[in-house]
PDB file of N, CA and C in Angstrom:
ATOM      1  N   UNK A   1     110.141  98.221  95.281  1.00  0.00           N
ATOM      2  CA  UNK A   1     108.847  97.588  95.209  1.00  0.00           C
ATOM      3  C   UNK A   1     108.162  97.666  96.579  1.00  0.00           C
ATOM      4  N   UNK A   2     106.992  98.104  96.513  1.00  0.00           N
ATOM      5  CA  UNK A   2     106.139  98.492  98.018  1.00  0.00           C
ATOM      6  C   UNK A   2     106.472  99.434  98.477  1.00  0.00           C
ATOM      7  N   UNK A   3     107.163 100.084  97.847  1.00  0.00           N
ATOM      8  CA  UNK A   3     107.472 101.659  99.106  1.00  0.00           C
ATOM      9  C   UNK A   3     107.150 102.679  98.367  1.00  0.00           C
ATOM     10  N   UNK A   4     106.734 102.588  97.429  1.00  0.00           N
ATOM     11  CA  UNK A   4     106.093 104.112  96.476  1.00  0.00           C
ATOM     12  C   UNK A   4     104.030 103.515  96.576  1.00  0.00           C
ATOM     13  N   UNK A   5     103.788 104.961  96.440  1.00  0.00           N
ATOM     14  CA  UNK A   5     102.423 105.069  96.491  1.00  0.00           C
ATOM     15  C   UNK A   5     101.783 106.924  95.613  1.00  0.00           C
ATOM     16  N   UNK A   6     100.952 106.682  95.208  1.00  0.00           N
ATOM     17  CA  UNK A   6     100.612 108.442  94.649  1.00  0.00           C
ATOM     18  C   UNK A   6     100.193 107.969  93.096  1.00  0.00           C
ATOM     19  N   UNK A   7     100.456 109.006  91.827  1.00  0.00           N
ATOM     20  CA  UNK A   7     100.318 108.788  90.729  1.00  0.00           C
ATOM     21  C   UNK A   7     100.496 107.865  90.085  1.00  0.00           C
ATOM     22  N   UNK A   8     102.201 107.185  90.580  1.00  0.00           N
ATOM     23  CA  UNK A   8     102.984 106.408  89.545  1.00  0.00           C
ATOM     24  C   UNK A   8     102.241 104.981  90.001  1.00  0.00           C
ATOM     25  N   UNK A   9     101.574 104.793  91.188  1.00  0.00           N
ATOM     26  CA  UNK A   9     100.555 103.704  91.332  1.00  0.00           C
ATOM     27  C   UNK A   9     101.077 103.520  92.754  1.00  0.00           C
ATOM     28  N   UNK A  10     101.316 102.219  93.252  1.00  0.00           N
ATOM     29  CA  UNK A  10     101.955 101.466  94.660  1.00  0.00           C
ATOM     30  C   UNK A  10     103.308 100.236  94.205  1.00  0.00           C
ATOM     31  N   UNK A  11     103.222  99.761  93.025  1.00  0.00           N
ATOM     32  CA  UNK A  11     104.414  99.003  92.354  1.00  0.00           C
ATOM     33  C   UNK A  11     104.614  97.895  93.687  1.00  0.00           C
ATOM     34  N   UNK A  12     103.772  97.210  93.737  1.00  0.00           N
ATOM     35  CA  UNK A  12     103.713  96.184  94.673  1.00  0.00           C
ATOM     36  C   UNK A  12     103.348  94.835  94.132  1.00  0.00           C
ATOM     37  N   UNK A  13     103.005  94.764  93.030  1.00  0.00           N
ATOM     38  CA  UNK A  13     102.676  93.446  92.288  1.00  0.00           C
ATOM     39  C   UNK A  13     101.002  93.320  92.602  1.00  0.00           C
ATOM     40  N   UNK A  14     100.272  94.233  92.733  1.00  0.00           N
ATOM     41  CA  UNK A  14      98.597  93.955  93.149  1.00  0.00           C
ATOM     42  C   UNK A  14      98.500  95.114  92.290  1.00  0.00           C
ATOM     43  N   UNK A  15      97.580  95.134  91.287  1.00  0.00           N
ATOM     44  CA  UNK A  15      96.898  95.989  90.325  1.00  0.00           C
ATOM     45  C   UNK A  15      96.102  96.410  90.707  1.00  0.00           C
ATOM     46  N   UNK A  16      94.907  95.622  91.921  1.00  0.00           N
ATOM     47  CA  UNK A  16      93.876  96.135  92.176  1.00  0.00           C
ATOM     48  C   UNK A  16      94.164  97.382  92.912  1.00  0.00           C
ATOM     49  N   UNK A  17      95.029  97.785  93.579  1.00  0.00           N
ATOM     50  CA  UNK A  17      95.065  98.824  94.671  1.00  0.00           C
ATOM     51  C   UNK A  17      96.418  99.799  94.378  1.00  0.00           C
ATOM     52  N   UNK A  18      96.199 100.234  92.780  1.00  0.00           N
ATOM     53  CA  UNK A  18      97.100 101.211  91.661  1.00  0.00           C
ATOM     54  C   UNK A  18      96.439 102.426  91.712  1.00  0.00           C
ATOM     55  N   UNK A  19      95.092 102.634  92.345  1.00  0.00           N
ATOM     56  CA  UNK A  19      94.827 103.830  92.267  1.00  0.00           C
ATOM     57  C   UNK A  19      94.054 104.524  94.056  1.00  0.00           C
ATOM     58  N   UNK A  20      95.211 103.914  94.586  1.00  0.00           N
ATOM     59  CA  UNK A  20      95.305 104.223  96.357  1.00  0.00           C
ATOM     60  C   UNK A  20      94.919 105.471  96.298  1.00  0.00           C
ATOM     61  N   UNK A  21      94.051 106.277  97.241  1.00  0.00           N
ATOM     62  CA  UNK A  21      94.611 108.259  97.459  1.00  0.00           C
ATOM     63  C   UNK A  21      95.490 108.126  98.432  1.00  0.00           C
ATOM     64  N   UNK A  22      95.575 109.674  98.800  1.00  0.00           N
ATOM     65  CA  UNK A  22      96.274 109.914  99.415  1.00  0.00           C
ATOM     66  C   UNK A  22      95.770 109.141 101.227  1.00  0.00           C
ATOM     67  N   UNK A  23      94.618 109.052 100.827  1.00  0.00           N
ATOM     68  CA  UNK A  23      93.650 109.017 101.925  1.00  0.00           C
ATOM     69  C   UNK A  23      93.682 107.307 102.709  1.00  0.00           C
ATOM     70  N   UNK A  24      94.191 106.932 101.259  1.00  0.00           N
ATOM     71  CA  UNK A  24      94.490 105.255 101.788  1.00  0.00           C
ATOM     72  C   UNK A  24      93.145 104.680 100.926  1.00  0.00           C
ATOM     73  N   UNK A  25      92.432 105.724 100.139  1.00  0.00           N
ATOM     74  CA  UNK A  25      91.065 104.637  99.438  1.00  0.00           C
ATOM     75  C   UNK A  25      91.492 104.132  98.358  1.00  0.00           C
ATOM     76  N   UNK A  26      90.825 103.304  97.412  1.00  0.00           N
ATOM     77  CA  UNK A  26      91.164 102.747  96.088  1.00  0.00           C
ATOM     78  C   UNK A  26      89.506 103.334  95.651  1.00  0.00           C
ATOM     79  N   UNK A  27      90.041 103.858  94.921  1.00  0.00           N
ATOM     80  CA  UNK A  27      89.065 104.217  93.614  1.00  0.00           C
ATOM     81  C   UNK A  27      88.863 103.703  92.455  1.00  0.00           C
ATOM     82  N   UNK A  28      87.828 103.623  91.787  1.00  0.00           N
ATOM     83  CA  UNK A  28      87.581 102.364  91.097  1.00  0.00           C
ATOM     84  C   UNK A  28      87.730 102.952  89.709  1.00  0.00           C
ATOM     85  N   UNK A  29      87.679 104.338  89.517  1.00  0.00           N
ATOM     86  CA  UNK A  29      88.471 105.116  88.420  1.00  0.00           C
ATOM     87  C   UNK A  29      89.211 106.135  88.037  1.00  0.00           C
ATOM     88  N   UNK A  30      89.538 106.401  87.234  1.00  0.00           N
ATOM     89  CA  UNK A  30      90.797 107.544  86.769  1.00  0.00           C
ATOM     90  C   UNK A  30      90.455 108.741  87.230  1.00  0.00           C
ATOM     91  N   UNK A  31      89.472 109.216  86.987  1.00  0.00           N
ATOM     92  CA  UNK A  31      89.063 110.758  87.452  1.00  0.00           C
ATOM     93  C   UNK A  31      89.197 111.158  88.856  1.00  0.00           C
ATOM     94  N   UNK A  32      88.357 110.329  89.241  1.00  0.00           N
ATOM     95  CA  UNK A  32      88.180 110.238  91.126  1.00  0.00           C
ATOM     96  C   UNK A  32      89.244 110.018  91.744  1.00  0.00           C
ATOM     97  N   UNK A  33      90.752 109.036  90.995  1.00  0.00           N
ATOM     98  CA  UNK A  33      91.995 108.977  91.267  1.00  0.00           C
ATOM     99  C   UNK A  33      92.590 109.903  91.302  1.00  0.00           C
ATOM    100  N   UNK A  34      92.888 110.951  90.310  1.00  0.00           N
ATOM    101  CA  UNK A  34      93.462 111.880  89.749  1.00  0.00           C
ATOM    102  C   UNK A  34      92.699 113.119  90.020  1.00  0.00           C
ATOM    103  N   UNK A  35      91.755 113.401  90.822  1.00  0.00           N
ATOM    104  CA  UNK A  35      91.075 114.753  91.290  1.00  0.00           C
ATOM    105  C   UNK A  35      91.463 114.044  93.168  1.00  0.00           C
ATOM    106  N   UNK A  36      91.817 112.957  93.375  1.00  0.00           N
ATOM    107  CA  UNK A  36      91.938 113.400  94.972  1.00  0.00           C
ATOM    108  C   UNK A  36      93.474 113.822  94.977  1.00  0.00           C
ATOM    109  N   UNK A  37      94.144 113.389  93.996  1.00  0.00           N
ATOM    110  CA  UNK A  37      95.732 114.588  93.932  1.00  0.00           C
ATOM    111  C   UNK A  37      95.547 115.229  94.051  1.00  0.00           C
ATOM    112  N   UNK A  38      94.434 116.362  93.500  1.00  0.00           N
ATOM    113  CA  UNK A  38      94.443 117.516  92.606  1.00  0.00           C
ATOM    114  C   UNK A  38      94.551 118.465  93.788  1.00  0.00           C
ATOM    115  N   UNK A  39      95.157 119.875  93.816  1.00  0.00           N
ATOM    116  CA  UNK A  39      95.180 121.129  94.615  1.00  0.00           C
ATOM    117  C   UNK A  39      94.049 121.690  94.227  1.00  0.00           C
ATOM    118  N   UNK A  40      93.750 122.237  95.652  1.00  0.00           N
ATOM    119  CA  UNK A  40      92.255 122.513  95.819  1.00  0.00           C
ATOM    120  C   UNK A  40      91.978 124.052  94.701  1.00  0.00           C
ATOM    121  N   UNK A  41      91.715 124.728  93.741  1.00  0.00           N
ATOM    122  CA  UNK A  41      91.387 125.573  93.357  1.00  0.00           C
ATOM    123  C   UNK A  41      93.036 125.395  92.214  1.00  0.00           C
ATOM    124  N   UNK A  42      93.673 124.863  92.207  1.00  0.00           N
ATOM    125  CA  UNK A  42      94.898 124.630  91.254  1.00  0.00           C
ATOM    126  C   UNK A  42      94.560 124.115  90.023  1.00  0.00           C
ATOM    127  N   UNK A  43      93.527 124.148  89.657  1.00  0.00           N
ATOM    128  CA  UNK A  43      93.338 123.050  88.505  1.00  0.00           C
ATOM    129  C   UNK A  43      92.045 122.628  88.314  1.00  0.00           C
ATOM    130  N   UNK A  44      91.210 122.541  87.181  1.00  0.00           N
ATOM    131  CA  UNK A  44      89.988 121.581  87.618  1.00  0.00           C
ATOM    132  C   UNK A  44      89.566 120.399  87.178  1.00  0.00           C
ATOM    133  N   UNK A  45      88.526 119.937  88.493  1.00  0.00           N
ATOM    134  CA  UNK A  45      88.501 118.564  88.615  1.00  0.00           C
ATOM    135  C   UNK A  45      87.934 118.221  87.253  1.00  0.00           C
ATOM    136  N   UNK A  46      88.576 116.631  86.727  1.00  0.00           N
ATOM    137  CA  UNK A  46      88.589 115.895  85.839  1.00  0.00           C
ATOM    138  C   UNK A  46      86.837 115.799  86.055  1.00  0.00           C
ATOM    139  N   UNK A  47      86.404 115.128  85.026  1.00  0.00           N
ATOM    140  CA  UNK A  47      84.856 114.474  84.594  1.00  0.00           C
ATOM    141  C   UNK A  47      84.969 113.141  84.385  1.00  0.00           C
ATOM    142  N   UNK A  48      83.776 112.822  84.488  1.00  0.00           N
ATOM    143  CA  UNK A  48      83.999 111.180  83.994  1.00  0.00           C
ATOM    144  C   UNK A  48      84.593 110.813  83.197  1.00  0.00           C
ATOM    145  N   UNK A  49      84.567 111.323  81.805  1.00  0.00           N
ATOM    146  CA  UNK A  49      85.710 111.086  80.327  1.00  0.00           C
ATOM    147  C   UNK A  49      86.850 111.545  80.795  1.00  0.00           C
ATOM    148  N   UNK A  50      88.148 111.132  80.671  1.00  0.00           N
ATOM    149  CA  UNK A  50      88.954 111.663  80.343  1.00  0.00           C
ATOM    150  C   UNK A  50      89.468 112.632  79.093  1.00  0.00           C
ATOM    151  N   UNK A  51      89.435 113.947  79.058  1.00  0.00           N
ATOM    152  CA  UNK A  51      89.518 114.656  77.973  1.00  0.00           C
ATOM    153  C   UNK A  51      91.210 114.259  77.142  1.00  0.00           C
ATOM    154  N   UNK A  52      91.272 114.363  75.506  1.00  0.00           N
ATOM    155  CA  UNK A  52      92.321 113.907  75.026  1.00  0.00           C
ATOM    156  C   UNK A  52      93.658 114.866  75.353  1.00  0.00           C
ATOM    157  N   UNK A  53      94.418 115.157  75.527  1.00  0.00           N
ATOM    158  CA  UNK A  53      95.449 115.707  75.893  1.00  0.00           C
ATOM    159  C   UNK A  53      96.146 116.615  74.825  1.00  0.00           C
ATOM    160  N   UNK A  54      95.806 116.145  73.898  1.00  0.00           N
ATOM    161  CA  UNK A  54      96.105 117.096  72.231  1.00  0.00           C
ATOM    162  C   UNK A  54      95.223 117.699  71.762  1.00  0.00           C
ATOM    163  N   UNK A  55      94.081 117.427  72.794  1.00  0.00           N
ATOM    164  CA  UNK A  55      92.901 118.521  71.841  1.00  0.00           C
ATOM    165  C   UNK A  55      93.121 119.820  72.426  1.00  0.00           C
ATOM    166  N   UNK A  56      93.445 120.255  73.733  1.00  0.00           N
ATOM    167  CA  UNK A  56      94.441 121.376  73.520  1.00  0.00           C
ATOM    168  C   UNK A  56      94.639 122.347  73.370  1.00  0.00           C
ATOM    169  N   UNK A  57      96.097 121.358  72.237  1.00  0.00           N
ATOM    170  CA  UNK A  57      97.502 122.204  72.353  1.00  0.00           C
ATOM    171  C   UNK A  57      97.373 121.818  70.279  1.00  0.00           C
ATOM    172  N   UNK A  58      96.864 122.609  69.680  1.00  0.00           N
ATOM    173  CA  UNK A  58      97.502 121.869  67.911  1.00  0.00           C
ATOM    174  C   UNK A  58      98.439 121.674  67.688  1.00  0.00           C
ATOM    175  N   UNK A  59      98.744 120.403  66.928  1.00  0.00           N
ATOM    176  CA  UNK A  59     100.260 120.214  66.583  1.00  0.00           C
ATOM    177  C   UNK A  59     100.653 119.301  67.508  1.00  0.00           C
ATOM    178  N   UNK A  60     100.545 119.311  68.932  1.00  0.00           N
ATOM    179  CA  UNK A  60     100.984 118.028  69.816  1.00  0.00           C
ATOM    180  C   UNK A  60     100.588 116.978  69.744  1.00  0.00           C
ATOM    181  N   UNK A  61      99.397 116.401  68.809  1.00  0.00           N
ATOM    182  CA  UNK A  61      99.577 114.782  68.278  1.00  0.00           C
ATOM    183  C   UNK A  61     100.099 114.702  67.281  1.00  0.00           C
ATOM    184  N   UNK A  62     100.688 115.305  66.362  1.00  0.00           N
ATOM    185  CA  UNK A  62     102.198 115.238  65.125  1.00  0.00           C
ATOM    186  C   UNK A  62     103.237 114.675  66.386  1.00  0.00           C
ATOM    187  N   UNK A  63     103.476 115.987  67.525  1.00  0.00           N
ATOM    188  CA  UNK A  63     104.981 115.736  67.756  1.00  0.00           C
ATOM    189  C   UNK A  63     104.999 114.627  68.666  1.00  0.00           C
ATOM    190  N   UNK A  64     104.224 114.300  69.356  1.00  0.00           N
ATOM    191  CA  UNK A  64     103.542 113.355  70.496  1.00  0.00           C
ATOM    192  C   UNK A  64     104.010 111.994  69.262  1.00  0.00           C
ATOM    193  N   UNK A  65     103.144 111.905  68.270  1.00  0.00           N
ATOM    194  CA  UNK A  65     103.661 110.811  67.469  1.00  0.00           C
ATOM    195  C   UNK A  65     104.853 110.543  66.856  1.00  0.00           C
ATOM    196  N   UNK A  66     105.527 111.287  66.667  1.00  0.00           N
ATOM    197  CA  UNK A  66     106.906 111.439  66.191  1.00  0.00           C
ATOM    198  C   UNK A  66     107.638 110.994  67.707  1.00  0.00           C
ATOM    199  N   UNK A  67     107.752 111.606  68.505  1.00  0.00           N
ATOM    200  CA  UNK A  67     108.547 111.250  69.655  1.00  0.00           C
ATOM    201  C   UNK A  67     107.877 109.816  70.019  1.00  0.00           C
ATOM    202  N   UNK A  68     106.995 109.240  69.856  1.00  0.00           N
ATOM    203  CA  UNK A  68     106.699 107.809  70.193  1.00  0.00           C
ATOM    204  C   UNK A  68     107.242 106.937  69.145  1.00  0.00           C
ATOM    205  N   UNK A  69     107.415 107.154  67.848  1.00  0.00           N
ATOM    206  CA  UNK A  69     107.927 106.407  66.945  1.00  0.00           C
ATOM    207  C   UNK A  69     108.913 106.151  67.579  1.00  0.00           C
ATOM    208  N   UNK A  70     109.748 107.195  67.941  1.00  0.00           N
ATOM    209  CA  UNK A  70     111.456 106.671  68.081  1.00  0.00           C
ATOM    210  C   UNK A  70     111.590 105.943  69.455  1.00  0.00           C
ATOM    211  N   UNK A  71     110.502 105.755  70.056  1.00  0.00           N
ATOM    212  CA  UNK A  71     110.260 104.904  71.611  1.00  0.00           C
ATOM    213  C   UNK A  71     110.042 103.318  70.573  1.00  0.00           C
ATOM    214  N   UNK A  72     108.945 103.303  69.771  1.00  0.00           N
ATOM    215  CA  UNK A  72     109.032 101.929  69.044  1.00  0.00           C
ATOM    216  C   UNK A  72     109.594 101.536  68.047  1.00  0.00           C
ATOM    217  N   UNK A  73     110.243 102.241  67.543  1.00  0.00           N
ATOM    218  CA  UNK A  73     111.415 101.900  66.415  1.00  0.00           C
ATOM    219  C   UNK A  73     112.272 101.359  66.741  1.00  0.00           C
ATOM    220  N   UNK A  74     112.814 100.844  65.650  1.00  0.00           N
ATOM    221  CA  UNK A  74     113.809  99.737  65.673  1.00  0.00           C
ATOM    222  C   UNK A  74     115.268 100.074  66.349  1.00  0.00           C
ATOM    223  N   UNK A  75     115.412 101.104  66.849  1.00  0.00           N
ATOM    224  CA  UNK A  75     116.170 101.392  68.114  1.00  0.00           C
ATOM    225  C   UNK A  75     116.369 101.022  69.655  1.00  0.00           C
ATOM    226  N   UNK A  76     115.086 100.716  69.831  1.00  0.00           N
ATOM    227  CA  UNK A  76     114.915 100.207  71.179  1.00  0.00           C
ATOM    228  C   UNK A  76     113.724  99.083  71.174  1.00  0.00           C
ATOM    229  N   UNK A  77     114.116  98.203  69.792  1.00  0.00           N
ATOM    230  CA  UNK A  77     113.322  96.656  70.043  1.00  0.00           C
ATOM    231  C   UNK A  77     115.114  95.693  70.803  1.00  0.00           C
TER     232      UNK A  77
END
């Protein structure tokens, strides 16, 4: 607790300051969070929406849902 910082957030018990950069700023949303990770010409920068993650790839919200069932099924209540 307090010694991680980057994607997975800062895990310090303060929510407000989960989306630190690298830079030491807090950004007030996901995109602007997740494009000051980003490698420069590696990828491109996010937009204001977040685009859905299965629109895609077809077929990965079947298996996406199937593999989450067995996260909330009665296996691991």
């Amino acid at each position: 607790s307090g010694q991680v910082r980057g994607l997975c957030g800062t895990f310090n018990g303060d929510q407000r300051d989960e989306f630190t950069t690298p830079e030491g700023d807090v950004e007030p949303g996901v995109a602007a969070f997740a494009n000051a990770f980003r490698a420069a010409g590696a990828c491109p920068a996010l937009g204001p929406s977040i685009p859905d993650p299965c629109d895609g790839f077809p077929g990965s919200r079947e298996r996406a849902e199937a593999a989450c069932a067995v996260l909330v099924g009665p296996a691991f209540q």
